[in-house]
PDB file of N, CA and C in Angstrom:
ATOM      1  N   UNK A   1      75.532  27.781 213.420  1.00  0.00           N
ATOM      2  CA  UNK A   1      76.886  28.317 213.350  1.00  0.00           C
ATOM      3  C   UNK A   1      76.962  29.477 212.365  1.00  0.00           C
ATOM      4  N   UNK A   2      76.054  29.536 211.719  1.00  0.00           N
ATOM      5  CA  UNK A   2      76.289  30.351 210.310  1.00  0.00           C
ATOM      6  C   UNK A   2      75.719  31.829 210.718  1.00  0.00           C
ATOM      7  N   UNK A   3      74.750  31.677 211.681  1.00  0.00           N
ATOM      8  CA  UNK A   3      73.589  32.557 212.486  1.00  0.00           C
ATOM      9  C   UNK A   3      74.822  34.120 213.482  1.00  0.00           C
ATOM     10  N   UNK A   4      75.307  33.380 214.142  1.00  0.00           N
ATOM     11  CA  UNK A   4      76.477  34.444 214.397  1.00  0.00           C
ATOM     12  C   UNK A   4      77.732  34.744 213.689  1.00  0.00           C
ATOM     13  N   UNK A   5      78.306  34.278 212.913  1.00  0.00           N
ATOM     14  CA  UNK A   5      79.093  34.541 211.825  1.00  0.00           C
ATOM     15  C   UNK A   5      78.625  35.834 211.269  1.00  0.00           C
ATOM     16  N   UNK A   6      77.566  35.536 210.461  1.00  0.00           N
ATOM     17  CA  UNK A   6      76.664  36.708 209.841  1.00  0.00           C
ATOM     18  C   UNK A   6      76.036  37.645 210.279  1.00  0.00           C
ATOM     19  N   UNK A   7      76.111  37.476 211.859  1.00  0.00           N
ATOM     20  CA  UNK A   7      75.406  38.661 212.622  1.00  0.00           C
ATOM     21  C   UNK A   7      77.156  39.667 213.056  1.00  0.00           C
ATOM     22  N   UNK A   8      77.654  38.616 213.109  1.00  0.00           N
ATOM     23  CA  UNK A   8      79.095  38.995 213.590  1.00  0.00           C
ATOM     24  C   UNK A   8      79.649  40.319 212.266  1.00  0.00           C
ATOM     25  N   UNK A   9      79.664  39.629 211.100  1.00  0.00           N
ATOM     26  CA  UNK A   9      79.673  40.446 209.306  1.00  0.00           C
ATOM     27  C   UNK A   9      78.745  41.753 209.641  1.00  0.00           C
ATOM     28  N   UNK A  10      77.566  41.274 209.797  1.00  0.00           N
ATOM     29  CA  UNK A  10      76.984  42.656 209.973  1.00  0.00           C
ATOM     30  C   UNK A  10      76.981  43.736 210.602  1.00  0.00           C
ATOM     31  N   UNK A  11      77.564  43.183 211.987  1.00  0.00           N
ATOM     32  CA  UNK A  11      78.152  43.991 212.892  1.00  0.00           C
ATOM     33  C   UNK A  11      79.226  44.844 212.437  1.00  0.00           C
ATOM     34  N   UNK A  12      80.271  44.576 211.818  1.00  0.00           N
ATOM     35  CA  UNK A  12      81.245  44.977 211.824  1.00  0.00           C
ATOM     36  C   UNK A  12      81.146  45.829 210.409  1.00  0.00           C
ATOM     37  N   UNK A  13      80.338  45.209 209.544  1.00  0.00           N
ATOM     38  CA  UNK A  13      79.846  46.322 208.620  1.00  0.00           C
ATOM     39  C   UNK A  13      79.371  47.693 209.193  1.00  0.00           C
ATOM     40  N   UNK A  14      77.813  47.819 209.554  1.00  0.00           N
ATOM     41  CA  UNK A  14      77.441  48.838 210.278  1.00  0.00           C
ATOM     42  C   UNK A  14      78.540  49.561 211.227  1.00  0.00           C
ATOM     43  N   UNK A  15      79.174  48.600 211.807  1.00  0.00           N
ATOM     44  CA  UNK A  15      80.633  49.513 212.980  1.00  0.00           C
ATOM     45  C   UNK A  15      80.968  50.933 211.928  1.00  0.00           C
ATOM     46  N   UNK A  16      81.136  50.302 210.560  1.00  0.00           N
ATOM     47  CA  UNK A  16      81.876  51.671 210.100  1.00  0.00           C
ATOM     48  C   UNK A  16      81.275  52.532 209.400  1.00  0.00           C
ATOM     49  N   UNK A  17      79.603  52.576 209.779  1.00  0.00           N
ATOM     50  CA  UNK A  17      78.931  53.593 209.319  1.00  0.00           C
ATOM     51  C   UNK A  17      78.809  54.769 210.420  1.00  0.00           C
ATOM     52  N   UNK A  18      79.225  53.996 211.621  1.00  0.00           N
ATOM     53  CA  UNK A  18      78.741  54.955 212.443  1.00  0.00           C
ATOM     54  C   UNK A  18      79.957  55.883 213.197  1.00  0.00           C
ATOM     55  N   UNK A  19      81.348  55.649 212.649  1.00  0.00           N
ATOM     56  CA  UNK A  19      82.593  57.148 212.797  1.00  0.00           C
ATOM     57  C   UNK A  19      81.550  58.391 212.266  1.00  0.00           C
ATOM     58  N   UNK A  20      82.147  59.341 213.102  1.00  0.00           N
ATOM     59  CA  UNK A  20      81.794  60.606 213.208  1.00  0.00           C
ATOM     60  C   UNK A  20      82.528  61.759 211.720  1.00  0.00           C
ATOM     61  N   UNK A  21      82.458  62.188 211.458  1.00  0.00           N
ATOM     62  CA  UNK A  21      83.067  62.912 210.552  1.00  0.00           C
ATOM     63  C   UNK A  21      84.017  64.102 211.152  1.00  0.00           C
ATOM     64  N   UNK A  22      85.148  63.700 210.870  1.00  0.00           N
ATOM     65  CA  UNK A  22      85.808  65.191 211.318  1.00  0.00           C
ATOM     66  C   UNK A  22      86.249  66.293 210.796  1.00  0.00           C
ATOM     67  N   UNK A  23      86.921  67.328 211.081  1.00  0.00           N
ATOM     68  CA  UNK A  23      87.051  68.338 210.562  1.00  0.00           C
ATOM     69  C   UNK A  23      88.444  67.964 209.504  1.00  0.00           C
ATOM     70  N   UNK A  24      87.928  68.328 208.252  1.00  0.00           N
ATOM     71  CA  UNK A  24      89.222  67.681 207.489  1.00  0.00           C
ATOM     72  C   UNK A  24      89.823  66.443 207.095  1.00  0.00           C
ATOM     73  N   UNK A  25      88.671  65.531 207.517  1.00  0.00           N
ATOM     74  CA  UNK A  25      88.881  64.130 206.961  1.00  0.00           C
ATOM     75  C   UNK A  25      87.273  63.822 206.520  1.00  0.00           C
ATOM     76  N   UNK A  26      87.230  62.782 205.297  1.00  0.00           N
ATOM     77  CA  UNK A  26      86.283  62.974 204.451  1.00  0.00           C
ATOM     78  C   UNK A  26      86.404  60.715 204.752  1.00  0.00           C
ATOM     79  N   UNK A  27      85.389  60.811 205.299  1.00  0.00           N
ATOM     80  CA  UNK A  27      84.831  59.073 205.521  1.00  0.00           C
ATOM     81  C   UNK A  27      84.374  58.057 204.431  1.00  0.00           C
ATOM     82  N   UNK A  28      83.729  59.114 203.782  1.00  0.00           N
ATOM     83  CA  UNK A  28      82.706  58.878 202.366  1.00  0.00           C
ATOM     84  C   UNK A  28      83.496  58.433 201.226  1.00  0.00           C
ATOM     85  N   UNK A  29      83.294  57.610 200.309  1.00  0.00           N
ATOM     86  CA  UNK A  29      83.813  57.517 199.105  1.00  0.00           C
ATOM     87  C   UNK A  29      84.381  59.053 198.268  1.00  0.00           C
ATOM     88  N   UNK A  30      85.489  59.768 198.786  1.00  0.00           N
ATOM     89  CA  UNK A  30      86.314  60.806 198.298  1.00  0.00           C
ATOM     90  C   UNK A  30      87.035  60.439 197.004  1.00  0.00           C
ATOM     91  N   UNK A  31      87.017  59.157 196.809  1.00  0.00           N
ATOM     92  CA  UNK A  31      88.063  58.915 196.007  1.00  0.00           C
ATOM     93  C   UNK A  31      87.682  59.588 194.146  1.00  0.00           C
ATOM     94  N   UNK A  32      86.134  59.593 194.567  1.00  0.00           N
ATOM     95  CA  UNK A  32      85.960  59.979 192.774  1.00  0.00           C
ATOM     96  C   UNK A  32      85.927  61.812 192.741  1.00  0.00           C
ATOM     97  N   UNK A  33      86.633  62.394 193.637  1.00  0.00           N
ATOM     98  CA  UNK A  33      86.736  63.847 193.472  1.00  0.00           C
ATOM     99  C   UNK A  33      88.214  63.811 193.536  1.00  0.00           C
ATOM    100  N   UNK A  34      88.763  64.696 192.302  1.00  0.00           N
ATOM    101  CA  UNK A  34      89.790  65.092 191.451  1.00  0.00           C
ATOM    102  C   UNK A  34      90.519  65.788 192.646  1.00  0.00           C
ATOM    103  N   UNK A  35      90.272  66.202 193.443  1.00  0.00           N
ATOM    104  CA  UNK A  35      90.755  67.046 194.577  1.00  0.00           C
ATOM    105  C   UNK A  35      91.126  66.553 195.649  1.00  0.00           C
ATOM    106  N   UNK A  36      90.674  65.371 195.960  1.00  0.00           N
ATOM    107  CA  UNK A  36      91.338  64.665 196.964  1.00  0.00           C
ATOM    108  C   UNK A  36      92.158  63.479 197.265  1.00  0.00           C
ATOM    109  N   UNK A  37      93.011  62.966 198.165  1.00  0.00           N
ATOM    110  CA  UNK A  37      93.799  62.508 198.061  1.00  0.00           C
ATOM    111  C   UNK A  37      93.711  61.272 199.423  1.00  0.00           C
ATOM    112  N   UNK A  38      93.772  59.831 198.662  1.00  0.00           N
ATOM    113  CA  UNK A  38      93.220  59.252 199.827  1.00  0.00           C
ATOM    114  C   UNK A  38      94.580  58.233 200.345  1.00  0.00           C
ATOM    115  N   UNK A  39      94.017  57.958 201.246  1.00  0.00           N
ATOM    116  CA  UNK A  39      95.670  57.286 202.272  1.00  0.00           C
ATOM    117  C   UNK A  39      94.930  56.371 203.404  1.00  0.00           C
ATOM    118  N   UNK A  40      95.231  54.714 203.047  1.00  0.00           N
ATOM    119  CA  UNK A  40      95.082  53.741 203.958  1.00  0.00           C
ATOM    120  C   UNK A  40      95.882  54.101 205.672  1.00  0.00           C
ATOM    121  N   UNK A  41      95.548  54.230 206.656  1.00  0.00           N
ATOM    122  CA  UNK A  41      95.890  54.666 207.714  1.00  0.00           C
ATOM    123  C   UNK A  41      96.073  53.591 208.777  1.00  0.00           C
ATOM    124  N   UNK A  42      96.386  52.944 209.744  1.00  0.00           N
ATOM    125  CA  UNK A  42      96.334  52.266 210.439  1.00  0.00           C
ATOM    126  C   UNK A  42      95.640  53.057 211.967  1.00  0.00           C
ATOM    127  N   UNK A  43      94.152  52.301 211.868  1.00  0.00           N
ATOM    128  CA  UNK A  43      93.437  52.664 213.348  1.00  0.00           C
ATOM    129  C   UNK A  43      93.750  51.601 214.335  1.00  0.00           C
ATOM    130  N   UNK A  44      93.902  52.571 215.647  1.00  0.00           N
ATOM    131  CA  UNK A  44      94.229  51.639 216.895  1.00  0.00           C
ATOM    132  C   UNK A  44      92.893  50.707 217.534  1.00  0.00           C
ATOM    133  N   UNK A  45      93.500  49.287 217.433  1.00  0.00           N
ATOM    134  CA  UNK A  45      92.134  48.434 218.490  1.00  0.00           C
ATOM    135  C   UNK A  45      91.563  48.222 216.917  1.00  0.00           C
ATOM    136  N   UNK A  46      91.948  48.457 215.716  1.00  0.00           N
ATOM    137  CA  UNK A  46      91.157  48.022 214.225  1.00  0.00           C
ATOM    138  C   UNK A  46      92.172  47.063 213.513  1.00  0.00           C
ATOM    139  N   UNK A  47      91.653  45.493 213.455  1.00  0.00           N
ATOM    140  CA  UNK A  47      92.582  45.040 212.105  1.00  0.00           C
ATOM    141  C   UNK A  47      92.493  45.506 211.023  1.00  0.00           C
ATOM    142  N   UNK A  48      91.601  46.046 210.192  1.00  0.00           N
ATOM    143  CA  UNK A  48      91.992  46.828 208.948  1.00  0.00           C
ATOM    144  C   UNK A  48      92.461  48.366 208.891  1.00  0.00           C
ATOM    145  N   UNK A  49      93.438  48.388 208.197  1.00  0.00           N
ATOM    146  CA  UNK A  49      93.342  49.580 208.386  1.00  0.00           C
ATOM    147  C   UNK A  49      91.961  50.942 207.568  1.00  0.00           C
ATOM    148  N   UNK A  50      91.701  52.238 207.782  1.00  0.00           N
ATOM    149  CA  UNK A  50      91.033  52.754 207.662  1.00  0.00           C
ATOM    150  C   UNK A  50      91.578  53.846 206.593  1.00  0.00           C
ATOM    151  N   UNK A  51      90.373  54.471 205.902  1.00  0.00           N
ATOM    152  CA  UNK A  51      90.975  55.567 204.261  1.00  0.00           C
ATOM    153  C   UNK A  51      90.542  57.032 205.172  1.00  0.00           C
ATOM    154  N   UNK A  52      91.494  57.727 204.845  1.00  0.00           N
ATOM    155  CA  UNK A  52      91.858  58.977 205.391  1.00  0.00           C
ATOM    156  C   UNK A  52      91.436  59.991 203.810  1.00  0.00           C
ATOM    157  N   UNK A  53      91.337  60.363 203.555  1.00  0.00           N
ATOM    158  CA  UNK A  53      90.817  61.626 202.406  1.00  0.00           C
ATOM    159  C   UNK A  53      90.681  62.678 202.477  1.00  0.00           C
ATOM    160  N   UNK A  54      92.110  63.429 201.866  1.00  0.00           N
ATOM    161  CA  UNK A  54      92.100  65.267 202.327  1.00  0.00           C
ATOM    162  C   UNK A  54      92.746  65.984 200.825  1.00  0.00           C
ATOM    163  N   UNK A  55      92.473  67.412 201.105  1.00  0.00           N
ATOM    164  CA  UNK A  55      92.883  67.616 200.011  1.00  0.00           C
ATOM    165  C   UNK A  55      94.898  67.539 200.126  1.00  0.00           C
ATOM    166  N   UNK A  56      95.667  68.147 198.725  1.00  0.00           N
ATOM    167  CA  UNK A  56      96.963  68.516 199.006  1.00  0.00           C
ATOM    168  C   UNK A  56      97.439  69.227 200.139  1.00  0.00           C
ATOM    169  N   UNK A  57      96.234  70.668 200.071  1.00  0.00           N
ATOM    170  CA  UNK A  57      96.808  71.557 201.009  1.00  0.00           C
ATOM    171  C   UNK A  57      96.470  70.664 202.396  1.00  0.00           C
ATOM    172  N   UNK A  58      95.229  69.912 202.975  1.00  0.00           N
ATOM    173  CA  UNK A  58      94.987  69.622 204.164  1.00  0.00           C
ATOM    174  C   UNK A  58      96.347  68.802 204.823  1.00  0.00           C
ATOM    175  N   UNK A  59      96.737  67.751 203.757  1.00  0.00           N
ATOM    176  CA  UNK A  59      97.931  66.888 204.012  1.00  0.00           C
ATOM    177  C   UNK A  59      99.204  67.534 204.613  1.00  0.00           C
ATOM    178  N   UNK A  60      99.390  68.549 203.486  1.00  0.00           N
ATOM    179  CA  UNK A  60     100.618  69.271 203.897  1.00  0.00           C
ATOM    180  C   UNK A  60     100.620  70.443 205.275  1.00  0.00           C
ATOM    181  N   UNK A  61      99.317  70.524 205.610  1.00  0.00           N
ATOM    182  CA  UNK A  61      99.468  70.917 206.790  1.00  0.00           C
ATOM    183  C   UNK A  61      99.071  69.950 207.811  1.00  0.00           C
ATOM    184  N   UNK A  62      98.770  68.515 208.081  1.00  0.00           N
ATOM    185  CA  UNK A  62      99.021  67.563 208.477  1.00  0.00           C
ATOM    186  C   UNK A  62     100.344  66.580 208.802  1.00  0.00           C
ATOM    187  N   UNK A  63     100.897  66.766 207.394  1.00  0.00           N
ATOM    188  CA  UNK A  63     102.865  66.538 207.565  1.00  0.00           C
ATOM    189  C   UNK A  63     103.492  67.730 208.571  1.00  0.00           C
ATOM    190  N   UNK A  64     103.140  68.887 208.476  1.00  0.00           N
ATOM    191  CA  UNK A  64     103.979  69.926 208.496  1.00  0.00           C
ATOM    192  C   UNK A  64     103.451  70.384 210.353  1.00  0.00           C
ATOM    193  N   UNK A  65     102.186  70.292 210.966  1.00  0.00           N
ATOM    194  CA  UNK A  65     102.077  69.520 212.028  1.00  0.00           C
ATOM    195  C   UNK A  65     102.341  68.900 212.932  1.00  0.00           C
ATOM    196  N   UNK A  66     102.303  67.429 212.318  1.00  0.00           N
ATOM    197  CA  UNK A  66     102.983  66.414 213.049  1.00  0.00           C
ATOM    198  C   UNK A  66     104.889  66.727 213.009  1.00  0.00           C
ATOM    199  N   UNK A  67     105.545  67.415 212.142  1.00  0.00           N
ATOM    200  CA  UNK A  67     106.824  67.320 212.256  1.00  0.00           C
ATOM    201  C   UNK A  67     107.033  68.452 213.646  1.00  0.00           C
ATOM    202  N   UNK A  68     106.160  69.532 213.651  1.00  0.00           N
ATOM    203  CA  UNK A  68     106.096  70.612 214.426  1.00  0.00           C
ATOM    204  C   UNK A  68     106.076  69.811 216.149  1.00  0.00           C
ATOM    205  N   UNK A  69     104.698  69.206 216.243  1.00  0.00           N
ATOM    206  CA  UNK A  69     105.034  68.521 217.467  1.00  0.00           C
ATOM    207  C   UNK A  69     105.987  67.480 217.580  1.00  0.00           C
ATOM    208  N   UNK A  70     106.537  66.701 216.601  1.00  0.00           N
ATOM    209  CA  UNK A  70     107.822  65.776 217.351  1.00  0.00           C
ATOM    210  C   UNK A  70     108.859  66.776 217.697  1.00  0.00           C
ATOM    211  N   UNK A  71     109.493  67.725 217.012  1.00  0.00           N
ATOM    212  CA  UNK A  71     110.490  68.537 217.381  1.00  0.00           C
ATOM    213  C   UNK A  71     109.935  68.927 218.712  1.00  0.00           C
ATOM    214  N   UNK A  72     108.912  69.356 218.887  1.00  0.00           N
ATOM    215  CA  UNK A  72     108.291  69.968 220.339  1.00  0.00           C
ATOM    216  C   UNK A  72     108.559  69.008 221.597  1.00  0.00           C
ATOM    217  N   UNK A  73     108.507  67.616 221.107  1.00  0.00           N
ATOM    218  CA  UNK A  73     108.459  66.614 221.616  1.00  0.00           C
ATOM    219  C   UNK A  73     109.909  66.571 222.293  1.00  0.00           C
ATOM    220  N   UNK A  74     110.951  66.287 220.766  1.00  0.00           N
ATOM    221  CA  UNK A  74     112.376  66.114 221.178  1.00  0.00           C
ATOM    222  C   UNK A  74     113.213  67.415 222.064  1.00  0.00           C
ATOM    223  N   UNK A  75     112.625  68.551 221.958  1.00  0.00           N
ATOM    224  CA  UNK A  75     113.221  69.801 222.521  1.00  0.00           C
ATOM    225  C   UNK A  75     113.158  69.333 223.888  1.00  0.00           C
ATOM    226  N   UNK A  76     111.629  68.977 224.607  1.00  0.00           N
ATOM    227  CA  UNK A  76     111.291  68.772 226.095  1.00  0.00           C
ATOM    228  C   UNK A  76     111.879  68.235 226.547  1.00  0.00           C
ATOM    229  N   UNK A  77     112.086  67.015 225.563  1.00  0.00           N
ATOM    230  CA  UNK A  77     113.215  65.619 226.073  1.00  0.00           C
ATOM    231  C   UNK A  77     114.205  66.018 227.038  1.00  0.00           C
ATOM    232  N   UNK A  78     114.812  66.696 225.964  1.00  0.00           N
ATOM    233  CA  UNK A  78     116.116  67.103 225.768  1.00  0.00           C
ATOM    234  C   UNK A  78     116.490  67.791 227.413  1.00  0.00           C
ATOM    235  N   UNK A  79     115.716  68.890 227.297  1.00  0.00           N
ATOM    236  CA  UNK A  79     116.024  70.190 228.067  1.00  0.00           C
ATOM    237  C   UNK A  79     115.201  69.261 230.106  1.00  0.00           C
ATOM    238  N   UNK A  80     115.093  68.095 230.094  1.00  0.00           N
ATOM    239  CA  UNK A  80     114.579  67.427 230.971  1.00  0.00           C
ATOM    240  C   UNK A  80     115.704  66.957 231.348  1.00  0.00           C
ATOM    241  N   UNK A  81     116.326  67.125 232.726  1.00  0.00           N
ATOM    242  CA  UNK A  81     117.768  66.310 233.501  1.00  0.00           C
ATOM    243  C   UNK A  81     117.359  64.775 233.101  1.00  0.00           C
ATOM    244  N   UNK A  82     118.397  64.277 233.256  1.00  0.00           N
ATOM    245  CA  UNK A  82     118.377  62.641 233.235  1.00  0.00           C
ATOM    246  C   UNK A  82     117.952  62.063 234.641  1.00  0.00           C
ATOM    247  N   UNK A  83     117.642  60.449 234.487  1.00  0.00           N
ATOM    248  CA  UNK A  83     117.130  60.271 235.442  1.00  0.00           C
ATOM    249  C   UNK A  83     118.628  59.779 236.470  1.00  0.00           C
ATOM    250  N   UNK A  84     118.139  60.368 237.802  1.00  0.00           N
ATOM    251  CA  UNK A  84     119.705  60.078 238.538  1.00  0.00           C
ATOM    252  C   UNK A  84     120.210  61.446 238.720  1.00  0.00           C
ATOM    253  N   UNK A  85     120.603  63.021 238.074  1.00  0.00           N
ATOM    254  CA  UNK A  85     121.195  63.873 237.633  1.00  0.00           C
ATOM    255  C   UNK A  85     120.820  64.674 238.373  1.00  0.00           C
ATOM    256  N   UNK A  86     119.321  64.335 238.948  1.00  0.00           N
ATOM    257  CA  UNK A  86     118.668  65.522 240.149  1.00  0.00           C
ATOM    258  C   UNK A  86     118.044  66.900 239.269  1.00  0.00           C
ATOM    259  N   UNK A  87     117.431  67.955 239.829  1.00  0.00           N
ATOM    260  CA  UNK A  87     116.996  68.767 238.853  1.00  0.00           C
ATOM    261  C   UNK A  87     117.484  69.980 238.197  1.00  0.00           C
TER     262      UNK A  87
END
């Protein structure tokens, strides 16, 4: 019983060596550079959540972004007839 448990641990260890690195997010222990700024994230299909690490400026163009596409989002909505209303 103990035999897959621990293969199961190891598994899921190694799982998170092997994310890819992306442009502007830092995977690695970031936390001991003065410059960056780290943030527990919630990944989809993951019970834990995952550390995100960017600098000020990366964030704020990450906030500033995401606010850009919801407005983009709510404009389409909007300017889309209702359903029933015809086109």
């Amino acid at each position: 019983m103990k035999a897959p448990i621990l293969a199961l641990a190891a598994l899921i260890a190694v799982s998170g060596c092997a994310l890819k690195k992306k442009e502007g997010y830092a995977l690695a222990d970031a936390s001991d550079d003065a410059n960056m700024i780290c943030e527990r994230v919630a990944i989809p299909g993951k019970v834990y959540p995952g550390k995100i690490c960017m600098t000020a400026e990366q964030w704020a163009r990450h906030e500033a972004e995401g606010e850009r596409m919801a407005g983009e989002a709510q404009r389409r909505a909007l300017s889309t007839a209702a359903p029933g209303q015809g086109g």
